[in-house]
C-alpha atoms as a PDB file:
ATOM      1  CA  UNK A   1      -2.393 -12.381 -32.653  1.00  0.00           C
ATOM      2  CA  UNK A   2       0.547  -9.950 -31.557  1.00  0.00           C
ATOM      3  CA  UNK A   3       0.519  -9.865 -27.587  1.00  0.00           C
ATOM      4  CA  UNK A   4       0.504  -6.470 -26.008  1.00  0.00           C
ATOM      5  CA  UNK A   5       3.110  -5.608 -23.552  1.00  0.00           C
ATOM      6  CA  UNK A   6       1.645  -4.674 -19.977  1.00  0.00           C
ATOM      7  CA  UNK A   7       2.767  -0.776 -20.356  1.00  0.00           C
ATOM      8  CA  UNK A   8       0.370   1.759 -18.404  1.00  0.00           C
ATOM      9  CA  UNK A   9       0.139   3.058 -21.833  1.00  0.00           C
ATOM     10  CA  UNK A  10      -0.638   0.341 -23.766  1.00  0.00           C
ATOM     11  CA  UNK A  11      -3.704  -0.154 -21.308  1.00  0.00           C
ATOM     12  CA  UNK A  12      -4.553   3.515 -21.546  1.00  0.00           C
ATOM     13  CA  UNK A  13      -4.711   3.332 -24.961  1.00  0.00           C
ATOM     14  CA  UNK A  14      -6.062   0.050 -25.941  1.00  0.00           C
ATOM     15  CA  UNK A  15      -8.219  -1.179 -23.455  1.00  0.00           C
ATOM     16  CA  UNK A  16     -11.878  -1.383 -23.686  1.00  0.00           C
ATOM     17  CA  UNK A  17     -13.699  -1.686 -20.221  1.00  0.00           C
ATOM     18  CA  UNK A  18     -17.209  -2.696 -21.906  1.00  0.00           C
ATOM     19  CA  UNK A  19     -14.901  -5.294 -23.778  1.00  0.00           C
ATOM     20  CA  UNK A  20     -13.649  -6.781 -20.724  1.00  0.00           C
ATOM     21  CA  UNK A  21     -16.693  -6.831 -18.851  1.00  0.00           C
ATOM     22  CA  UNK A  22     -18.603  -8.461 -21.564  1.00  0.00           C
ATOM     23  CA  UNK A  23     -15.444 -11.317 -22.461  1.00  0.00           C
ATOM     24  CA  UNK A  24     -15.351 -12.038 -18.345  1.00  0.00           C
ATOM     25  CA  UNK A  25     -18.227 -11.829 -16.363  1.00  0.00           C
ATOM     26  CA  UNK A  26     -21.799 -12.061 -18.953  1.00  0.00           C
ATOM     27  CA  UNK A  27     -24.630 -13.895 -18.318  1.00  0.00           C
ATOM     28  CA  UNK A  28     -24.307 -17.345 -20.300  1.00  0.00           C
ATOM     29  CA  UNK A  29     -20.878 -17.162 -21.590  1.00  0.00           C
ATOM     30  CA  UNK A  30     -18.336 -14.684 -19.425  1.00  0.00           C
ATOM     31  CA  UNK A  31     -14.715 -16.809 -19.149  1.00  0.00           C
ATOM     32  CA  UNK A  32     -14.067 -16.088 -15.528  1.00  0.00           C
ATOM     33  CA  UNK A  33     -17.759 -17.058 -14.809  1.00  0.00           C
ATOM     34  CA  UNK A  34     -17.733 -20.676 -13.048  1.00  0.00           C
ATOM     35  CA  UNK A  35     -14.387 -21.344 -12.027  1.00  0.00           C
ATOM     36  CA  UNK A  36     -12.955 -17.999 -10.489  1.00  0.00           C
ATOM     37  CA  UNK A  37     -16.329 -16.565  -9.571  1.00  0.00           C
ATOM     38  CA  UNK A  38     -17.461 -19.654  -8.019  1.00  0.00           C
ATOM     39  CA  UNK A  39     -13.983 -19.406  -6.407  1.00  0.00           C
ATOM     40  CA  UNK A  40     -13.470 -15.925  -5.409  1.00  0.00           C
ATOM     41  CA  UNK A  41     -17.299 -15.356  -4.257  1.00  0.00           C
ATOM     42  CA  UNK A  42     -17.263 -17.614  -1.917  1.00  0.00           C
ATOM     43  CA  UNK A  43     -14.481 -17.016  -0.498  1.00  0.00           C
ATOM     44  CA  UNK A  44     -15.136 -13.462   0.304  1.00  0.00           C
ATOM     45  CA  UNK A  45     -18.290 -14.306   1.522  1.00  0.00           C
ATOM     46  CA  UNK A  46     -16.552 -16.194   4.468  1.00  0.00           C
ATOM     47  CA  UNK A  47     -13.820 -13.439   5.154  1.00  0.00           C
ATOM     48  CA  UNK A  48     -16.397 -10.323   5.561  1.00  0.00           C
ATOM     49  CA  UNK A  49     -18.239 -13.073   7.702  1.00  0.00           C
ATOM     50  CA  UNK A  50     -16.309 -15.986   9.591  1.00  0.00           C
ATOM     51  CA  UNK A  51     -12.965 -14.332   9.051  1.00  0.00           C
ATOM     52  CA  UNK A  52     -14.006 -11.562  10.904  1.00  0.00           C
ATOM     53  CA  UNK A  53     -12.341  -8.829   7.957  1.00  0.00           C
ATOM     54  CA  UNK A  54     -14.565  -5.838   8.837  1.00  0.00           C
ATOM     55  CA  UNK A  55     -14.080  -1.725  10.260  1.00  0.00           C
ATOM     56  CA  UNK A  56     -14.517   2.313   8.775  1.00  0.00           C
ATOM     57  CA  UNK A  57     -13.321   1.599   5.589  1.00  0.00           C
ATOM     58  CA  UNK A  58     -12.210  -0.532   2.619  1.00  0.00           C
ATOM     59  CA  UNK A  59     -10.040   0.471   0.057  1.00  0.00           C
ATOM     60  CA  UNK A  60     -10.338  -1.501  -3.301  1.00  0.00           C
ATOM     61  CA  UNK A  61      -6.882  -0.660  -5.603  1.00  0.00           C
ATOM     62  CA  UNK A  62      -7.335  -1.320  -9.207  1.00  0.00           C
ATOM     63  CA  UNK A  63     -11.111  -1.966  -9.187  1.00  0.00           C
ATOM     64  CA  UNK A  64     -11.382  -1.672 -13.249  1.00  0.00           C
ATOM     65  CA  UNK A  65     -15.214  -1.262 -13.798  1.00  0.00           C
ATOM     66  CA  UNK A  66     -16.251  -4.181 -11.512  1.00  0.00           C
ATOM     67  CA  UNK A  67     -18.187  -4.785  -8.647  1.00  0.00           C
ATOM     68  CA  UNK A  68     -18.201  -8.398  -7.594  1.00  0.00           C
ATOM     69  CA  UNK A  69     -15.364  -8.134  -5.420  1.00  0.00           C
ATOM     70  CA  UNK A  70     -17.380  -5.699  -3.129  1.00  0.00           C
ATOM     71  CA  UNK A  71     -21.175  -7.044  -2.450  1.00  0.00           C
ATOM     72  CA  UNK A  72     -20.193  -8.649   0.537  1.00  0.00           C
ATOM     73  CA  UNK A  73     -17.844  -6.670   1.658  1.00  0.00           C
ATOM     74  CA  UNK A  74     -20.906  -3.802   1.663  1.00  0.00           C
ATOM     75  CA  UNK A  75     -22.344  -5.883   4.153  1.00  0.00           C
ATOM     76  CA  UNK A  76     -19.131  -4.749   6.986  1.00  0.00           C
ATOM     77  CA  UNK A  77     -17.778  -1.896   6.079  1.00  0.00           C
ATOM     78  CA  UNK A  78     -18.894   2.033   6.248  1.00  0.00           C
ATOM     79  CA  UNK A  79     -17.077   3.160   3.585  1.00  0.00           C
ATOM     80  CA  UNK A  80     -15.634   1.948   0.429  1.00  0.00           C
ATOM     81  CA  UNK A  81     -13.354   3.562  -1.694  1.00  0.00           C
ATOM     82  CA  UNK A  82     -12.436   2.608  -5.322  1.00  0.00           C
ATOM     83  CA  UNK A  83      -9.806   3.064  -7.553  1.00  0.00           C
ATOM     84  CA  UNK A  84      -8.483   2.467 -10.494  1.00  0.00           C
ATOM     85  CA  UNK A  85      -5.361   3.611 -12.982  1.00  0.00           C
ATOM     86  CA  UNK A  86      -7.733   3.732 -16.051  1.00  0.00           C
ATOM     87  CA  UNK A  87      -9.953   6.190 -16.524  1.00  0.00           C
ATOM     88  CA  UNK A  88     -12.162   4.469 -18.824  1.00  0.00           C
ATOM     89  CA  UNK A  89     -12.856   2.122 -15.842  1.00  0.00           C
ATOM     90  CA  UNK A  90     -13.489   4.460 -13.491  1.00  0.00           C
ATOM     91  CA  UNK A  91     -16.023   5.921 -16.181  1.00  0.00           C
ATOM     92  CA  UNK A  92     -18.006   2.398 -16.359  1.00  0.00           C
ATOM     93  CA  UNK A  93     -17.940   1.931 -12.397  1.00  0.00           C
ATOM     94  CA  UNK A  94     -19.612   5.787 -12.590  1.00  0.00           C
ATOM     95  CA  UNK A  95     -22.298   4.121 -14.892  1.00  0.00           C
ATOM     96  CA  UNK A  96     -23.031   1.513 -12.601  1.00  0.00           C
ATOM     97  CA  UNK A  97     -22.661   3.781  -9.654  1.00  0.00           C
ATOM     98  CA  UNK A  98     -25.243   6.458 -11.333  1.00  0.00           C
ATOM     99  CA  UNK A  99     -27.350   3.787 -12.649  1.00  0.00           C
ATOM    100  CA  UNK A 100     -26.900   4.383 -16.556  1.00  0.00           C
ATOM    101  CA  UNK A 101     -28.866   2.674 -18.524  1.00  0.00           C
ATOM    102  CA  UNK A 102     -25.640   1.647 -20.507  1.00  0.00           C
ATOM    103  CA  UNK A 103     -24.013  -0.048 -17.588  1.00  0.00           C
ATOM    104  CA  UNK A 104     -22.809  -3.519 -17.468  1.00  0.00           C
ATOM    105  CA  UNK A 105     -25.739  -5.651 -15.998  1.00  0.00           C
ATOM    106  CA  UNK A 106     -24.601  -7.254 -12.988  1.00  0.00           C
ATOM    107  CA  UNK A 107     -27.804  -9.125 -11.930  1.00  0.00           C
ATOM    108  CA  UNK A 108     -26.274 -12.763 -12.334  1.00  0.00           C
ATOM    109  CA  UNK A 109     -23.630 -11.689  -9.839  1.00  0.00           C
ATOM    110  CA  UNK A 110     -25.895 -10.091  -7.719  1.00  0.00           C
ATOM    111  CA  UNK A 111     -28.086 -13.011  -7.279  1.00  0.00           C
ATOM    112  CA  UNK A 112     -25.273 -15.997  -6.740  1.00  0.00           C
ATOM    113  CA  UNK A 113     -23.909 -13.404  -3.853  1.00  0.00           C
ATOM    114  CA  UNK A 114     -27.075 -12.775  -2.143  1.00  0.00           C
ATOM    115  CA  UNK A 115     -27.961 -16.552  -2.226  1.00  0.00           C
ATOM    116  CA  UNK A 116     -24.703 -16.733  -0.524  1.00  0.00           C
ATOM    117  CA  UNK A 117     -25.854 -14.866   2.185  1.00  0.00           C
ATOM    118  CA  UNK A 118     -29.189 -16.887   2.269  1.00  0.00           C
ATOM    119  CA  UNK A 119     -31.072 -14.533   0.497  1.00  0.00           C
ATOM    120  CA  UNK A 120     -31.618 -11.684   3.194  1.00  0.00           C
ATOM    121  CA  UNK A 121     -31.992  -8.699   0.830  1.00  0.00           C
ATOM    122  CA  UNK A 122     -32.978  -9.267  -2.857  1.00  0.00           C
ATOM    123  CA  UNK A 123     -30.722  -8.024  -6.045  1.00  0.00           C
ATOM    124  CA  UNK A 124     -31.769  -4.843  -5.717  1.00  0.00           C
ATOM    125  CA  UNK A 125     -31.796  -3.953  -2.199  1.00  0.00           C
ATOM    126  CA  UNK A 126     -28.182  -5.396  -2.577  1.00  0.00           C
ATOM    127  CA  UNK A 127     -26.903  -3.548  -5.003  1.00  0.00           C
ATOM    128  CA  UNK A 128     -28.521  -0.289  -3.266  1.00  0.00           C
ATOM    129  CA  UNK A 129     -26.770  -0.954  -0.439  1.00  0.00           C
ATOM    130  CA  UNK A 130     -23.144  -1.112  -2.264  1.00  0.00           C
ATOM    131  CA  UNK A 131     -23.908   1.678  -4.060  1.00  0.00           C
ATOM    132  CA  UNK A 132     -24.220   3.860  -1.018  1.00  0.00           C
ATOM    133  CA  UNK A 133     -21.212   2.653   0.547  1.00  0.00           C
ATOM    134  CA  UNK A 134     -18.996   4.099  -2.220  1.00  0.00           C
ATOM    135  CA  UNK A 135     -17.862   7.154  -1.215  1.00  0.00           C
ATOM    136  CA  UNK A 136     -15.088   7.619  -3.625  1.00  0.00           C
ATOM    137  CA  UNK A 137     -13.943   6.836  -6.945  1.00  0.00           C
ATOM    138  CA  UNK A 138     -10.216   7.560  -7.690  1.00  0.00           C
ATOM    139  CA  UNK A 139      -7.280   7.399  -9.659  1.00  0.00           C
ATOM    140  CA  UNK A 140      -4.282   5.279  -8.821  1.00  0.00           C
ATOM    141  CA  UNK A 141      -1.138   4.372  -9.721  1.00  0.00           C
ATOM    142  CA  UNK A 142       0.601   1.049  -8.309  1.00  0.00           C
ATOM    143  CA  UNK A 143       4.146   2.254  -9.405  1.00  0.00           C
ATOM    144  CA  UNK A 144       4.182   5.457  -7.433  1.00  0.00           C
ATOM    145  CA  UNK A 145       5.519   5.399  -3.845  1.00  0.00           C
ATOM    146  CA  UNK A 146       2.110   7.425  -2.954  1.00  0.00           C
ATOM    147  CA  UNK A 147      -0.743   5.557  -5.180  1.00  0.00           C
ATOM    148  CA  UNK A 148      -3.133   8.394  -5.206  1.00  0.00           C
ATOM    149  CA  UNK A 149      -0.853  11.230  -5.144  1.00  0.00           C
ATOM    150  CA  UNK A 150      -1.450  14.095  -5.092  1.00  0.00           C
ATOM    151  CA  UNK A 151      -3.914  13.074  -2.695  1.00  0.00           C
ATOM    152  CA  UNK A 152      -2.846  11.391   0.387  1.00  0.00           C
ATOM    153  CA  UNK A 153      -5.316   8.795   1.344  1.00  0.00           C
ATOM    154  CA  UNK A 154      -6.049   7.790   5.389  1.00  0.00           C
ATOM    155  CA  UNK A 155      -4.957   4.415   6.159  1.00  0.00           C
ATOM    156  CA  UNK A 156      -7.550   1.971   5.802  1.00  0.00           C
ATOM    157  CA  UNK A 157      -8.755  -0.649   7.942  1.00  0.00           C
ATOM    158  CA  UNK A 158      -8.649  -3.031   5.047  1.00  0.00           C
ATOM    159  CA  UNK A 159      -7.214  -2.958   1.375  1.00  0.00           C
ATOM    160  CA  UNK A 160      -8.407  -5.516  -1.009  1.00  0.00           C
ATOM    161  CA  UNK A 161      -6.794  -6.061  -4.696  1.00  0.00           C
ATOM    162  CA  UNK A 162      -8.255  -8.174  -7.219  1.00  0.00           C
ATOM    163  CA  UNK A 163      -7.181  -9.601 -10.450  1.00  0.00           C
ATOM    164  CA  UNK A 164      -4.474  -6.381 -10.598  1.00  0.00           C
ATOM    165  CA  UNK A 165      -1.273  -6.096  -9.420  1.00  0.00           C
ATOM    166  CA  UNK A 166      -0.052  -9.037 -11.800  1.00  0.00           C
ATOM    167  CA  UNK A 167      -0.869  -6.418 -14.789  1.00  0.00           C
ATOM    168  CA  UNK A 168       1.743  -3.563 -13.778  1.00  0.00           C
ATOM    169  CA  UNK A 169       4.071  -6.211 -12.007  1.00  0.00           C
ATOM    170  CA  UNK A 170       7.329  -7.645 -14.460  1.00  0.00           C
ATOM    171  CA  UNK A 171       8.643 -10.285 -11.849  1.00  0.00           C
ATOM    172  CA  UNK A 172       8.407 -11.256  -8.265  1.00  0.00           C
ATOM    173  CA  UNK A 173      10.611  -7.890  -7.462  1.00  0.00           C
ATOM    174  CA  UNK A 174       8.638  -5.669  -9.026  1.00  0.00           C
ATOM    175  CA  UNK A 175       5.592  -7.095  -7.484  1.00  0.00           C
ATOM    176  CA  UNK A 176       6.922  -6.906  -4.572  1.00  0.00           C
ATOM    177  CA  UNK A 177       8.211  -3.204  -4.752  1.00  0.00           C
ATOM    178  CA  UNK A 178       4.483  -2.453  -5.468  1.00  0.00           C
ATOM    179  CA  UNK A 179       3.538  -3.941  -2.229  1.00  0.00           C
ATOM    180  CA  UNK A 180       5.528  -2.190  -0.682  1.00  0.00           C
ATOM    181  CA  UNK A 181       3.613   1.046  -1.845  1.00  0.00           C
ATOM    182  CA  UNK A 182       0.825  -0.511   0.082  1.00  0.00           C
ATOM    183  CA  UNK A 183       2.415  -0.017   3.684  1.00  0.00           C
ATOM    184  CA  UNK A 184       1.266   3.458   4.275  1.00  0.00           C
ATOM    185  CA  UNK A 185      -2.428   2.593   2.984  1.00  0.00           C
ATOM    186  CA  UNK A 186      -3.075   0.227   6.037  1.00  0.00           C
ATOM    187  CA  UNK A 187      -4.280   1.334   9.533  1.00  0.00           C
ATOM    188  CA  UNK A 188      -1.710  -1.246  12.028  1.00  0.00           C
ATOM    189  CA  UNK A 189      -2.989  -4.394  12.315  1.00  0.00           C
ATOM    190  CA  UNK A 190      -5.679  -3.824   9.058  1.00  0.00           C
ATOM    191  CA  UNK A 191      -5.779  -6.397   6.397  1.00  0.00           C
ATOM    192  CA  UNK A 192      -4.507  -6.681   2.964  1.00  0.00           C
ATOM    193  CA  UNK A 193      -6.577  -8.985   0.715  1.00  0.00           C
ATOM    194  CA  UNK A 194      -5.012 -10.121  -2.614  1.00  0.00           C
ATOM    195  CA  UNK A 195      -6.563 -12.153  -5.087  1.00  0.00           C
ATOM    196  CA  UNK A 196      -5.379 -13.551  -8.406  1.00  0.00           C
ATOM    197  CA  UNK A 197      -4.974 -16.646 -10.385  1.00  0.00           C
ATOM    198  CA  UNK A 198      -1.966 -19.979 -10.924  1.00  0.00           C
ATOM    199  CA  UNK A 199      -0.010 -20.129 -13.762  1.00  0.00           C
ATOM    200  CA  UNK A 200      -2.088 -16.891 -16.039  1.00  0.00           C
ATOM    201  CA  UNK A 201      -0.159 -15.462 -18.989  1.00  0.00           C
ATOM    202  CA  UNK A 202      -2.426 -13.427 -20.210  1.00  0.00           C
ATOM    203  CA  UNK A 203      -6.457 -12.271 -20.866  1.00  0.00           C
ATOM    204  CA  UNK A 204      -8.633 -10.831 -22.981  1.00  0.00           C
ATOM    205  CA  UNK A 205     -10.471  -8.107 -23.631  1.00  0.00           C
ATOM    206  CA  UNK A 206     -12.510  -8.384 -26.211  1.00  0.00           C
ATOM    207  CA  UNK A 207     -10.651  -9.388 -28.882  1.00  0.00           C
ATOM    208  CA  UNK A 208      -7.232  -7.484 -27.726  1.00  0.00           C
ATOM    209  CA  UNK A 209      -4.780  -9.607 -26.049  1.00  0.00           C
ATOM    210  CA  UNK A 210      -2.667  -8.532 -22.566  1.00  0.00           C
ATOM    211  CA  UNK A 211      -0.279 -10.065 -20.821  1.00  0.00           C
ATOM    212  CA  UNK A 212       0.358 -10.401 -16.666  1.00  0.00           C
ATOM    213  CA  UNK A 213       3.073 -11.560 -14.697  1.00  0.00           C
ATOM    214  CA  UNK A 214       2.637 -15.304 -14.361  1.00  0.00           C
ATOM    215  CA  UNK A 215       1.857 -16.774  -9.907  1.00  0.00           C
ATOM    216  CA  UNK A 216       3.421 -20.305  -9.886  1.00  0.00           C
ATOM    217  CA  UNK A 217       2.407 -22.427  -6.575  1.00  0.00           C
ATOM    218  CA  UNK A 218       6.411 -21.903  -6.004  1.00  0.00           C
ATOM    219  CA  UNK A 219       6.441 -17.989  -6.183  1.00  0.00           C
ATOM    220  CA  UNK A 220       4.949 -17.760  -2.628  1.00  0.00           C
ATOM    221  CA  UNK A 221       8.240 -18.262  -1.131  1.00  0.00           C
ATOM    222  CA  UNK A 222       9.348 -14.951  -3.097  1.00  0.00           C
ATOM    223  CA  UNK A 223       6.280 -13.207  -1.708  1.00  0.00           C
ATOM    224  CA  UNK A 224       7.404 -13.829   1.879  1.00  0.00           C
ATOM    225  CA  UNK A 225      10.759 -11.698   1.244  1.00  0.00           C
ATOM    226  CA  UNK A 226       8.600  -9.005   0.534  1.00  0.00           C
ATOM    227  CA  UNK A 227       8.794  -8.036   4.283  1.00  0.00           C
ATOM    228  CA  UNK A 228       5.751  -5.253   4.952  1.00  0.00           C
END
């Protein structure tokens, strides 16, 4: 199978949110159920709690339609804002949000995170809290020296990216000149939260193929030259 290149318009045109949600995260079969979830869950769990990551507002950059990155984050912050370049995404986040009867069930999720948390709320009071903390769903755009432009977006007191910037990014440089985007997004002394994956070349959704910019243990010591 041909791989797709990582153009903004090869995503805009080929990818399938419903697709990617159902290849990744399903009950009984989802590929980045087990070893990233029970990875990534976790450890957000301990920085919204023990690492004391908390304030006003969160702002999640390239969201796509999910929601796993944010259930315990709900639990510390007023205000969450989402965002993501595709609007297909934004669409299936909506469903969730709105409570379609077409939305991605999330329920597996749901539970492993609230057992996390030693089972204070139940799935549903959970997922009613997140759902009121999103305030806004928005476009973005990690190559633009303004993300959300037109609209200029307060700095945050935390910005959290997961599983995204390795889609628009080439290289370390170019990762690193979309950090740099970041600096006006973050209240001083806020906290920027990136999460990805060793040694990736690619993913699926559904049965199209795209490609990201690969993390090697090594690359951290081009990270640090980013200088934010």
């Amino acid at each position: 199978m041909a791989a797709l290149s990582t153009s903004q318009q090869n995503y805009i045109n080929e990818f399938n949110s419903k697709d990617y949600l159902n290849t990744s995260y399903r009950a009984n079969g989802g590929l980045l159920l087990g070893e990233w979830t029970g990875f990534v869950l976790p450890n957000l769990h301990e920085t919204f709690t023990k690492g004391g990551v908390k304030g006003d507002t969160l702002l999640d950059f390239g969201t796509g339609a999910s929601i796993y990155q944010l259930l315990s984050a709900c639990e510390v912050f007023d205000k969450i804002i989402v965002s993501d370049l595709l609007e297909q995404n934004r669409a299936e986040f909506q469903k969730w949000l709105k409570k379609d009867p077409d939305a991605f069930d999330w329920t597996h999720i749901i539970e492993h995170v609230c057992e996390l948390e030693g089972n204070r709320e139940n799935c549903e009071q959970k997922a009613e809290k997140l759902r009121s903390k999103v305030k806004e769903v928005l476009k973005c755009d990690a190559l633009k020296r303004n993300p959300y432009d037109p609209i200029v977006v307060p700095p945050v007191d935390c910005l959290l990216c997961c599983l995204c910037l390795e889609c628009p990014s080439k290289d370390i440089k170019s990762y690193c000149d979309v950090l740099k985007n970041f600096q006006d997004l973050i209240k001083p002394g806020g906290h920027l939260l990136i999460l990805g994956t060793l040694n990736g070349t690619f993913y699926h959704a559904g049965n199209k193929r795209f490609n990201v910019m690969t993390h090697e243990r090594r690359s951290g010591e081009g990270f640090q030259r980013c200088r934010l």
